[in-house]
N, C-alpha and C. Protein backbone atom coordinates (compact mmCIF):
# COMPACT_ATOMS: atom_id res chain seq x y z
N UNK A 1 0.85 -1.18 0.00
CA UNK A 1 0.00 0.00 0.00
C UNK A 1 0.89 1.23 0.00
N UNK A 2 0.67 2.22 -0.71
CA UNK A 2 0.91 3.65 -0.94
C UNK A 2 0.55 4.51 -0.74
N UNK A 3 0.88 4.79 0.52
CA UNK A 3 0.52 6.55 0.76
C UNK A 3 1.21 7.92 0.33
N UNK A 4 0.20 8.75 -0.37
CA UNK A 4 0.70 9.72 -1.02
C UNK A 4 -0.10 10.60 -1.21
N UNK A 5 0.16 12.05 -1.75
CA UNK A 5 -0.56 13.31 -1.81
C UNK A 5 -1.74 12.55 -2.45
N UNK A 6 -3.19 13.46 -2.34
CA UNK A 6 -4.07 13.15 -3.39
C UNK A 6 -4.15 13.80 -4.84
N UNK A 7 -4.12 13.31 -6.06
CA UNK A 7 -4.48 14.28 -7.34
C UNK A 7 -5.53 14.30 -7.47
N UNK A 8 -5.45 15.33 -8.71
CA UNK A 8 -7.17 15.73 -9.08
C UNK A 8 -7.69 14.54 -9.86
N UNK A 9 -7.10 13.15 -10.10
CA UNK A 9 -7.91 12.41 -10.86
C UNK A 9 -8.24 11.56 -9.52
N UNK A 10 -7.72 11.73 -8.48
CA UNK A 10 -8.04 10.61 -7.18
C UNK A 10 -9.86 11.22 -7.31
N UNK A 11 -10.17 11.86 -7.16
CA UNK A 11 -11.53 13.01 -7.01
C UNK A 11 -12.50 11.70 -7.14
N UNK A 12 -12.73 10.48 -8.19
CA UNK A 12 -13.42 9.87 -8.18
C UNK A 12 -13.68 8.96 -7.62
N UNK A 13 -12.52 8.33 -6.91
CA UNK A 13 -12.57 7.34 -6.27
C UNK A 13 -13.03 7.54 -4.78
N UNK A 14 -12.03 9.22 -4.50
CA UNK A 14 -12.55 9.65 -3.28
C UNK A 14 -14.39 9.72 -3.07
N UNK A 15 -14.74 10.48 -3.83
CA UNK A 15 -16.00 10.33 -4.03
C UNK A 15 -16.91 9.57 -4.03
N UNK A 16 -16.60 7.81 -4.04
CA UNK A 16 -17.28 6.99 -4.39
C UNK A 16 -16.88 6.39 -2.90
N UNK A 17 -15.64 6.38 -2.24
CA UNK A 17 -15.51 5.88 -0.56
C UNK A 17 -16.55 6.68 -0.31
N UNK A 18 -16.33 8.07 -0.32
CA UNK A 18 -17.06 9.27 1.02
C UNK A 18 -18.71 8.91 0.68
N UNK A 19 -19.12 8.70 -0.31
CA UNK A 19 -20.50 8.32 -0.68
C UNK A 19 -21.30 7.58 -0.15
N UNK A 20 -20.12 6.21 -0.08
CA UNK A 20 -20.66 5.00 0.36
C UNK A 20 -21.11 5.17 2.23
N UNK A 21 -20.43 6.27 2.39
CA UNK A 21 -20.61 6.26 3.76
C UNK A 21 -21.94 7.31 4.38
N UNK A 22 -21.87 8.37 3.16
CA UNK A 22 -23.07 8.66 3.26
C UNK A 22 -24.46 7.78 3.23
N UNK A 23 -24.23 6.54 2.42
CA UNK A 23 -25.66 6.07 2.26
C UNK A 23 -26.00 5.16 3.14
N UNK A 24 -24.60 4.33 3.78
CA UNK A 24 -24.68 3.85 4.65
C UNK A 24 -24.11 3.69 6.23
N UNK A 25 -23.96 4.62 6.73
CA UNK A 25 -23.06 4.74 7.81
C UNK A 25 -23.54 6.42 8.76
N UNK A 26 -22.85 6.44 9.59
CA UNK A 26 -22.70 7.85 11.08
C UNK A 26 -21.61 8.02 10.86
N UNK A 27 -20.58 7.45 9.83
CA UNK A 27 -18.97 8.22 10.21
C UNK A 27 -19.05 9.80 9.65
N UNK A 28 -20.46 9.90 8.80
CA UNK A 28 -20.57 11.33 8.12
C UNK A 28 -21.90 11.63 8.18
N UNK A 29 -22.15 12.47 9.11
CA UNK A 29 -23.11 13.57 9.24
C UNK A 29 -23.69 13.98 7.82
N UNK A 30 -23.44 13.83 6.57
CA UNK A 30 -24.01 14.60 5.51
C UNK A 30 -24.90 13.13 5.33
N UNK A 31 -26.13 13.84 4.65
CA UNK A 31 -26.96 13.03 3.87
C UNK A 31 -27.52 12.68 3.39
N UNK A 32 -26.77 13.71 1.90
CA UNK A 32 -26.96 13.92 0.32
C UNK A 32 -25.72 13.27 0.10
N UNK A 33 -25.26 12.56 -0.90
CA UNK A 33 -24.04 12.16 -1.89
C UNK A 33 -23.50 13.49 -2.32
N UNK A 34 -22.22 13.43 -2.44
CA UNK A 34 -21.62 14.71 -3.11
C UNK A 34 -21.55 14.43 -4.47
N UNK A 35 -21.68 15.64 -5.61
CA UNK A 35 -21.50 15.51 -6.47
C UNK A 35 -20.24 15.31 -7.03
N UNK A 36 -20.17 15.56 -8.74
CA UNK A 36 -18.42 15.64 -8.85
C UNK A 36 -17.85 17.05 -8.38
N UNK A 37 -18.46 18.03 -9.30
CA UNK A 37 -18.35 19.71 -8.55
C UNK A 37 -18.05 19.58 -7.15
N UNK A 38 -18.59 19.39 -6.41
CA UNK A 38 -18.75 19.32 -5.08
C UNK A 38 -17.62 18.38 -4.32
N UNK A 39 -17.19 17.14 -5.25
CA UNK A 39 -15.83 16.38 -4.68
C UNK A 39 -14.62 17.14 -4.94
N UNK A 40 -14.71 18.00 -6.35
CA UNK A 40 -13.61 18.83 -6.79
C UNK A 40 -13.27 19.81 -6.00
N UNK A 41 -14.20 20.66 -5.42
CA UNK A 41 -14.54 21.83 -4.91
C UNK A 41 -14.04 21.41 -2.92
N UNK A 42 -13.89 20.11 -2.70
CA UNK A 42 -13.64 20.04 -1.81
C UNK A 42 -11.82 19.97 -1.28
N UNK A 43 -11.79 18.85 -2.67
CA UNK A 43 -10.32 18.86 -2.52
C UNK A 43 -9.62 19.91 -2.75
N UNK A 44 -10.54 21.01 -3.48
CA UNK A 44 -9.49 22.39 -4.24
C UNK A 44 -9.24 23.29 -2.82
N UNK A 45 -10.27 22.55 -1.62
CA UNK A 45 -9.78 23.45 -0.70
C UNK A 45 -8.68 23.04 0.69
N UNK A 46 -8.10 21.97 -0.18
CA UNK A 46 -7.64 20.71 0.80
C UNK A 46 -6.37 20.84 -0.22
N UNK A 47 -5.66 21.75 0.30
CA UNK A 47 -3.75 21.86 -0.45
C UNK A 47 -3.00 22.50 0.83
N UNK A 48 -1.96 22.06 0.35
CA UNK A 48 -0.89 22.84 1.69
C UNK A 48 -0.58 22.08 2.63
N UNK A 49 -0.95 22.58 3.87
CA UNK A 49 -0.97 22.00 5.14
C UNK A 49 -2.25 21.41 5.25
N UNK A 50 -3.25 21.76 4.58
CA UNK A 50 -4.84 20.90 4.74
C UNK A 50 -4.55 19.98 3.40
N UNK A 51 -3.96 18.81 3.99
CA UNK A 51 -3.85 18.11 2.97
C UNK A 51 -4.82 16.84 2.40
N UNK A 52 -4.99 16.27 1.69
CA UNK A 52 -5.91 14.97 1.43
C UNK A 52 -4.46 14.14 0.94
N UNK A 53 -4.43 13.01 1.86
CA UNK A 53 -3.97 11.74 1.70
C UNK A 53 -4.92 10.64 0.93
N UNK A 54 -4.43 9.87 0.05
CA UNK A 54 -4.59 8.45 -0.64
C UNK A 54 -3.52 7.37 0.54
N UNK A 55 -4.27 6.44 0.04
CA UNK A 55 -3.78 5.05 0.50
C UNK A 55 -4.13 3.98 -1.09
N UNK A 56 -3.31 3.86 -1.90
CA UNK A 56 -3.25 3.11 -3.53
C UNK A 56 -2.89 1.81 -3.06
N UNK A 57 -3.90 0.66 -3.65
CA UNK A 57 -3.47 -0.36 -3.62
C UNK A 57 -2.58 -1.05 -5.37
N UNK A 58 -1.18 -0.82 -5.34
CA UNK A 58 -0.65 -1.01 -6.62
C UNK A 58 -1.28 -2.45 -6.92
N UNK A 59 -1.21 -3.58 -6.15
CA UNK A 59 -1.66 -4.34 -6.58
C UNK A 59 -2.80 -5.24 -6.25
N UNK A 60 -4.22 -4.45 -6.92
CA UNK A 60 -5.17 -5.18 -6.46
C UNK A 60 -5.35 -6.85 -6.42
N UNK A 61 -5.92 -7.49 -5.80
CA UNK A 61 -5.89 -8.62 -5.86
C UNK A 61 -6.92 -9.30 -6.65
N UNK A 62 -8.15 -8.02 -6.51
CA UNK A 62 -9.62 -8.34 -7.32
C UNK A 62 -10.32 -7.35 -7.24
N UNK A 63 -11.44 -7.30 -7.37
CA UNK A 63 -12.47 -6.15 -7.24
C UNK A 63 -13.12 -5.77 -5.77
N UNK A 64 -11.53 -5.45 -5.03
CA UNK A 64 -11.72 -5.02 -3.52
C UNK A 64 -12.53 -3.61 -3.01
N UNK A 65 -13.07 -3.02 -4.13
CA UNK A 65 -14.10 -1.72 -3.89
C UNK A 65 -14.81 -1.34 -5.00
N UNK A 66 -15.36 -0.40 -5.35
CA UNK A 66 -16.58 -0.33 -6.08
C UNK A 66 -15.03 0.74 -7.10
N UNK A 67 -14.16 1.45 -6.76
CA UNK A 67 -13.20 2.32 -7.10
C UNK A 67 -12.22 2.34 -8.16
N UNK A 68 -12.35 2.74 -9.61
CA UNK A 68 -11.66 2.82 -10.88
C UNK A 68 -10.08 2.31 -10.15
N UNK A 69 -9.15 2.01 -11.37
CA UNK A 69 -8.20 1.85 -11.02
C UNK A 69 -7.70 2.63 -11.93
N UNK A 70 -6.68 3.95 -11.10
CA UNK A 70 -6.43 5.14 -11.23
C UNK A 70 -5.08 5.13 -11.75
N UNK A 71 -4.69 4.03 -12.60
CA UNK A 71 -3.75 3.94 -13.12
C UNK A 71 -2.76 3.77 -12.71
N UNK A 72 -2.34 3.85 -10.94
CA UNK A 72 -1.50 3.61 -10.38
C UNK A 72 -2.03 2.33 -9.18
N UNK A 73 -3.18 2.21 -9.62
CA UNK A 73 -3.89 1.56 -8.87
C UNK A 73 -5.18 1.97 -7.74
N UNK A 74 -5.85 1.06 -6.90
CA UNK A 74 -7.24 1.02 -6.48
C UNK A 74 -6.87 2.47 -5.05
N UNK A 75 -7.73 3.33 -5.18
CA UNK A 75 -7.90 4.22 -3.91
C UNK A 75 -8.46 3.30 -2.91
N UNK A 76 -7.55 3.11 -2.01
CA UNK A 76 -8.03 2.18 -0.51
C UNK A 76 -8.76 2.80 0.48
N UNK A 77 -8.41 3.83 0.24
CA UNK A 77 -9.06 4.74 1.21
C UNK A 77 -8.45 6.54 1.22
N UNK A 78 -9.17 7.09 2.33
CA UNK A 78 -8.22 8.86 2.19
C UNK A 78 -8.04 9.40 3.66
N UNK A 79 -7.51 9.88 3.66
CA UNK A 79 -7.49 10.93 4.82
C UNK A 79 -7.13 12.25 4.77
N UNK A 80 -7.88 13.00 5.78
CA UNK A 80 -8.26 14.78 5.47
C UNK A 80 -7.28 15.78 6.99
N UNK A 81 -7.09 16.61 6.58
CA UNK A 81 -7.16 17.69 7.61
C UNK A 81 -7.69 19.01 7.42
N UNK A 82 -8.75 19.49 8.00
CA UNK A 82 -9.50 20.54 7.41
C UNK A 82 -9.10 21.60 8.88
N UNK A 83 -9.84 22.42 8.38
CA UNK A 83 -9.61 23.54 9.53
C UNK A 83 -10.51 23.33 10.43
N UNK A 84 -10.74 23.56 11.61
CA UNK A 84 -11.63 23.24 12.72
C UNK A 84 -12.31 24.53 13.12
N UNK A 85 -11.94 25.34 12.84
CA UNK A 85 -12.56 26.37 12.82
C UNK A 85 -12.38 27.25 12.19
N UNK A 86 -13.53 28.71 11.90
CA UNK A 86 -12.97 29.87 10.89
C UNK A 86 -12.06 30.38 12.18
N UNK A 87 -12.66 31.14 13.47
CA UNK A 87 -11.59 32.19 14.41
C UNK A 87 -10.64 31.87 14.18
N UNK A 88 -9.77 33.14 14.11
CA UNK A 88 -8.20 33.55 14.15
C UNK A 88 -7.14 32.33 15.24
N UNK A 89 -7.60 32.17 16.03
CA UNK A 89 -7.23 31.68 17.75
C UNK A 89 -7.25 30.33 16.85
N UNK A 90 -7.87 29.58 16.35
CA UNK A 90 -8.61 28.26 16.47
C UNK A 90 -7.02 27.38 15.51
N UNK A 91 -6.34 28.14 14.61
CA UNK A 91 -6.06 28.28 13.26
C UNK A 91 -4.44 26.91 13.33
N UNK A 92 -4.22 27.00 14.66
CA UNK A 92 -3.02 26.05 15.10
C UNK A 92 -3.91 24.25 15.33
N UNK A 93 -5.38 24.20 15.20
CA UNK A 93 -5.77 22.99 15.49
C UNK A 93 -6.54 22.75 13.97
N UNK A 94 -6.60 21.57 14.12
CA UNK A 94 -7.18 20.97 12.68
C UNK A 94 -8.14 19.79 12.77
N UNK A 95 -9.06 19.90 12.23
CA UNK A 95 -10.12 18.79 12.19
C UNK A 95 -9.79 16.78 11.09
N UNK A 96 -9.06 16.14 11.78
CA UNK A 96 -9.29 14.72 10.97
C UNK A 96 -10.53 14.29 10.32
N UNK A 97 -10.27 13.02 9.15
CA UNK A 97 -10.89 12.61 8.63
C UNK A 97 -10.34 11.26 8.07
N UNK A 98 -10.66 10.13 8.13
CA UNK A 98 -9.94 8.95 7.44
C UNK A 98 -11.33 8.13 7.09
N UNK A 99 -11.54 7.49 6.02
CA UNK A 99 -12.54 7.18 5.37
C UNK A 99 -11.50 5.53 4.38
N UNK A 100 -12.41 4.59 4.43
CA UNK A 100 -11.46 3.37 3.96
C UNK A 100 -12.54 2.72 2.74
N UNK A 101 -11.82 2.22 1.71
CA UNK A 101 -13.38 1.59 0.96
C UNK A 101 -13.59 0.31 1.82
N UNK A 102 -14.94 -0.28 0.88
CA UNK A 102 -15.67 -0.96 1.95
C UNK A 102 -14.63 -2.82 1.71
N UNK A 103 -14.13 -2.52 1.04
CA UNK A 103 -13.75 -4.18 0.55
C UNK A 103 -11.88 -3.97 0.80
N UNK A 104 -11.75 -3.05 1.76
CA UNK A 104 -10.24 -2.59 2.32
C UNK A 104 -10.66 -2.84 4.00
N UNK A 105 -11.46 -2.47 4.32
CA UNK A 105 -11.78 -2.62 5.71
C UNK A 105 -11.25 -3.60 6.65
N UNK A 106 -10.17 -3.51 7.40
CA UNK A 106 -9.56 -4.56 8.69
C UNK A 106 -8.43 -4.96 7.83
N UNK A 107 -7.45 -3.90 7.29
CA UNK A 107 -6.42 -4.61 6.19
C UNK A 107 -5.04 -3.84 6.79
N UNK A 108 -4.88 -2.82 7.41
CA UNK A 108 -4.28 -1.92 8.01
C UNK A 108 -4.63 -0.40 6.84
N UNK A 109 -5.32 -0.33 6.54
CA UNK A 109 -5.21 0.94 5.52
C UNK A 109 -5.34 2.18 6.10
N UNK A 110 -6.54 1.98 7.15
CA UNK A 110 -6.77 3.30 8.29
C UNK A 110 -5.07 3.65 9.27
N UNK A 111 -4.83 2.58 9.09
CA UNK A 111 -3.96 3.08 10.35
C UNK A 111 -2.30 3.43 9.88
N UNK A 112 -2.26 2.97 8.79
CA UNK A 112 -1.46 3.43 7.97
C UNK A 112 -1.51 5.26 7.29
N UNK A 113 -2.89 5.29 6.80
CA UNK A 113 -3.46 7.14 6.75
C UNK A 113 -3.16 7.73 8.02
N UNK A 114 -3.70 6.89 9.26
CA UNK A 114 -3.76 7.92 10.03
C UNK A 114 -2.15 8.21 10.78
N UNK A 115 -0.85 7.47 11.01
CA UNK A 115 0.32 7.54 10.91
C UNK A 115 1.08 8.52 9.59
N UNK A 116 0.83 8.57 8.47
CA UNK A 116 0.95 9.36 7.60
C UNK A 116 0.11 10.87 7.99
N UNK A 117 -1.17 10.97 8.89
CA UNK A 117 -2.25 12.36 8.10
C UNK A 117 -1.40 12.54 9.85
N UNK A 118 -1.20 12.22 10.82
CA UNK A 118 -0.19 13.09 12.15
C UNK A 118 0.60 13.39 11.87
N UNK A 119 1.76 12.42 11.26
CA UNK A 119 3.36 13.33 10.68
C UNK A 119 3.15 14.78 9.75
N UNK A 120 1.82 14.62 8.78
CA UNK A 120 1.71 15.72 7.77
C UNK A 120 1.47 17.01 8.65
N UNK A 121 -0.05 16.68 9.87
CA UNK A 121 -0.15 17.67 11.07
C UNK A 121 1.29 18.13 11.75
N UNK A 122 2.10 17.75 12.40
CA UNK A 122 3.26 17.67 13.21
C UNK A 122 4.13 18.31 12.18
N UNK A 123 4.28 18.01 11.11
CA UNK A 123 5.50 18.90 10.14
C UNK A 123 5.03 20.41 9.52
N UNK A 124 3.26 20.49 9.76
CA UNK A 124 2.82 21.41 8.94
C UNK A 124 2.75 22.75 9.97
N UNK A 125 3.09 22.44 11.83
CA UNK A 125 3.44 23.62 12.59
C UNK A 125 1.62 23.21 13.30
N UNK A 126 0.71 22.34 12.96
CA UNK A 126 -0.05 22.45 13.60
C UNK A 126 0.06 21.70 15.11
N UNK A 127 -0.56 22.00 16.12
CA UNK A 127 -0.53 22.28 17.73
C UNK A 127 -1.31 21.10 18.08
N UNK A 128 -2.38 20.22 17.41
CA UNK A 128 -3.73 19.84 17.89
C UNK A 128 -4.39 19.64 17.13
N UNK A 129 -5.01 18.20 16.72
CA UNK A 129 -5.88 17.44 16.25
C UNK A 129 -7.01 17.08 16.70
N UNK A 130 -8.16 17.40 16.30
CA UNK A 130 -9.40 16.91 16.84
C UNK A 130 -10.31 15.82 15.70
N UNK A 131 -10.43 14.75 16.40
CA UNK A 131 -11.73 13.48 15.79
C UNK A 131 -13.20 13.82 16.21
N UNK A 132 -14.01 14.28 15.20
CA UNK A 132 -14.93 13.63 15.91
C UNK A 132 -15.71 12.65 15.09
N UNK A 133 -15.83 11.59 15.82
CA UNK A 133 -16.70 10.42 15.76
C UNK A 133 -17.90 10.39 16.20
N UNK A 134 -18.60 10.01 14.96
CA UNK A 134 -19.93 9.86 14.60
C UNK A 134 -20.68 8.39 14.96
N UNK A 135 -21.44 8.11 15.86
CA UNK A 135 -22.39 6.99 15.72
C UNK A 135 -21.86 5.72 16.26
N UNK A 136 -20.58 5.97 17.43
CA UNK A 136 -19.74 4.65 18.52
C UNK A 136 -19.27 4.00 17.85
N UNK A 137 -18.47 4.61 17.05
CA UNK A 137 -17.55 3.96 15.71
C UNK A 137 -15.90 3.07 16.43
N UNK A 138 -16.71 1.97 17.03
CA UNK A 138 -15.30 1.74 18.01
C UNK A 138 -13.73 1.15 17.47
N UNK A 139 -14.27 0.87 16.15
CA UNK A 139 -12.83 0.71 15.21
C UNK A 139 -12.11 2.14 15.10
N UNK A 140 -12.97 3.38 15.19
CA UNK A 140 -12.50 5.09 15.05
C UNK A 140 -11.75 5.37 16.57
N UNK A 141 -12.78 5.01 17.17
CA UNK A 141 -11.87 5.45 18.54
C UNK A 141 -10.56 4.54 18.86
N UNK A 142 -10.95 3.19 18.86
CA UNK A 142 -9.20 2.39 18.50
C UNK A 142 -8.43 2.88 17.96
N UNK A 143 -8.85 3.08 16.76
CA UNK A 143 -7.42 3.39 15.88
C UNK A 143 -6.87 4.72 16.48
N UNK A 144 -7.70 5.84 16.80
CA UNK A 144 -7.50 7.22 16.99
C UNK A 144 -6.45 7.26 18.27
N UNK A 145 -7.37 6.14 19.43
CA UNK A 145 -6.48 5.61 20.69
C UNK A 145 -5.16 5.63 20.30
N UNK A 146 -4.68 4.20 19.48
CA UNK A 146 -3.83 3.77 19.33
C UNK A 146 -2.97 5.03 19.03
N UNK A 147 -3.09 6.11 18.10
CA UNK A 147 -2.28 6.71 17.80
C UNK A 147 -1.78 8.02 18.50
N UNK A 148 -2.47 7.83 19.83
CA UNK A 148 -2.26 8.93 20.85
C UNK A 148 -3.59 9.77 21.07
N UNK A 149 -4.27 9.80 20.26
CA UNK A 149 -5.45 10.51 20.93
C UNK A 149 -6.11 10.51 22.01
N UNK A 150 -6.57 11.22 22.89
CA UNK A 150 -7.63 10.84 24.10
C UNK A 150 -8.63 11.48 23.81
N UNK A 151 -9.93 10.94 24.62
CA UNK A 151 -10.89 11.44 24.19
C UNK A 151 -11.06 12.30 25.62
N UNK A 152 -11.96 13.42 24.24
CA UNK A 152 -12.00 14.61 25.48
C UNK A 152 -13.65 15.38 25.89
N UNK A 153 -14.82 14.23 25.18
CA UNK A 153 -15.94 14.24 25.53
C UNK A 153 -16.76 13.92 24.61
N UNK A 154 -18.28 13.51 25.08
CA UNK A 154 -19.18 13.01 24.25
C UNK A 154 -20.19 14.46 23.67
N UNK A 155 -20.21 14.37 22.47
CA UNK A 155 -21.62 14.98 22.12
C UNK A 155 -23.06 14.82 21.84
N UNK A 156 -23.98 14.27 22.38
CA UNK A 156 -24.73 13.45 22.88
C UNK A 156 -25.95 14.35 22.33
N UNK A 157 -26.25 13.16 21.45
CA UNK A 157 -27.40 13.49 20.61
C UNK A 157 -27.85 14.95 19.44
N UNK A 158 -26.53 14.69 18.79
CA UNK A 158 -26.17 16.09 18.13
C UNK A 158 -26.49 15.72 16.52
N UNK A 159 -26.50 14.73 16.19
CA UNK A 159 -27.00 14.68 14.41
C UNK A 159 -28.32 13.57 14.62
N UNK A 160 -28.94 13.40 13.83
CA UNK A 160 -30.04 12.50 13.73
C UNK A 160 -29.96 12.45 12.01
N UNK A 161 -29.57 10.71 11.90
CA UNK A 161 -29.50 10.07 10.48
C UNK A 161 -30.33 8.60 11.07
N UNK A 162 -30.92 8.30 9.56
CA UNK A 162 -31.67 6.77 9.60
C UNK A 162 -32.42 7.07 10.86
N UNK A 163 -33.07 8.38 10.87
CA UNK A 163 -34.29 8.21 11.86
C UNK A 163 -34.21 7.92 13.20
N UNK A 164 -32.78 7.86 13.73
CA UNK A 164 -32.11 7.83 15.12
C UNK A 164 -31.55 9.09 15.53
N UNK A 165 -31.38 9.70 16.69
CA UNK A 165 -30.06 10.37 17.00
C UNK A 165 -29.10 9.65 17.23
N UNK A 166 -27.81 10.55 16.89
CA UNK A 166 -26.87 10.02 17.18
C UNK A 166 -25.77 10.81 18.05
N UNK A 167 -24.41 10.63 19.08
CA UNK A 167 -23.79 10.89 19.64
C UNK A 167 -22.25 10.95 18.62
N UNK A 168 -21.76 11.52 19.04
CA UNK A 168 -20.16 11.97 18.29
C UNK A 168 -19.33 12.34 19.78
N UNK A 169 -18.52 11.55 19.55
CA UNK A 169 -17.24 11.37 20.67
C UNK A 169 -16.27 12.52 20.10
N UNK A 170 -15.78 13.10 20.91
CA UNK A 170 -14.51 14.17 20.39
C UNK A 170 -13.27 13.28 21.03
N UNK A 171 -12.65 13.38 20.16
CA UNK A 171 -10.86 12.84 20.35
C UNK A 171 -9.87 13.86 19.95
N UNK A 172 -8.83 13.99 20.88
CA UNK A 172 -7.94 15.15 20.37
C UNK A 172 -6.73 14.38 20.60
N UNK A 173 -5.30 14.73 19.90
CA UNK A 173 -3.75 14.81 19.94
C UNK A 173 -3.35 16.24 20.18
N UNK A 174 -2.69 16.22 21.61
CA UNK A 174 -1.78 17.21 21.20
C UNK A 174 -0.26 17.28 21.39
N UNK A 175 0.37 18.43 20.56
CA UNK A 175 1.89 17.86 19.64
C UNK A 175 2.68 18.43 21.07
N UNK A 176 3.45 18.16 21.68
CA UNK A 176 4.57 19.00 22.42
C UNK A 176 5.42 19.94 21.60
N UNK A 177 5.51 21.28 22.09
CA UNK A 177 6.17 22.36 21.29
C UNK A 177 7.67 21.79 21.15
């Protein structure tokens, strides 16, 4: 597996993980499908230090996700760092995101992004990482565990998808100066 920047042709594959989770899952609060505009428009704001990570499988074994093979091979999954907030103050912490396709799941691909999307935080001068987890995603809080995070409270009963509410755990890292 290959972790590396995302390009603008990753856009489809990304699109077709983040989707799947819309239609079926709490790891994402949205719940409309994004369009292509709207996958483009996301990554165009995801450069720099807000970076989007790939995880490429060079060599698929079979038809391990619904996801084109991008010429370098299958998008396994992605991971995000967005801004966590607009305020001035807020601008040293950053919001995670790791998303895996569905036929990658329990392979190490998450935990591989998420070892890659901290070093990118940690080199990019940011202070503090925040998770939040959607819907007692206890493979999210493991992995997040594992990689130093603690959790630093529940948000309890804050989205309602599939006709339930649901709770979102906050998890944070923070870097020593």
């Amino acid at each position: 597996m290959e972790i590396r920047l995302a390009r603008s042709d990753d856009a489809e594959a990304i699109r077709t993980i983040y989707n799947h989770e819309v239609r079926t899952s709490t790891a994402t609060f949205d719940i409309v499908e994004r369009s292509v505009a709207a996958q483009q428009a996301w990554m165009a704001d995801r450069s720099g230090a807000f970076s989007v990570l790939v995880a490429v499988d060079d060599e698929p074994a079979g038809p391990e996700s619904e996801n084109p093979d991008t010429g370098d091979g299958v998008v396994a999954g992605f991971a995000s760092l967005s801004p966590f907030r607009e305020r001035a103050a807020y601008r040293s912490t950053v919001e995670n995101s790791i998303y895996v396709a569905d036929g990658y799941r329990g392979r190490g691909v998450a935990d591989q992004l998420m070892g890659s999307l901290i070093e990118v935080a940690r080199t990019s001068g940011f202070h503090s990482v925040i998770a939040r987890i959607g819907g007692g995603n206890e493979a999210s809080t493991t992995l997040h565990a594992k990689h130093g995070f603690a959790e630093v409270g529940v948000e309890r009963q804050v989205g309602r998808k599939f006709n339930r509410w649901v709770d979102v755990t906050v998890m944070q890292i923070v870097f020593d100066d």
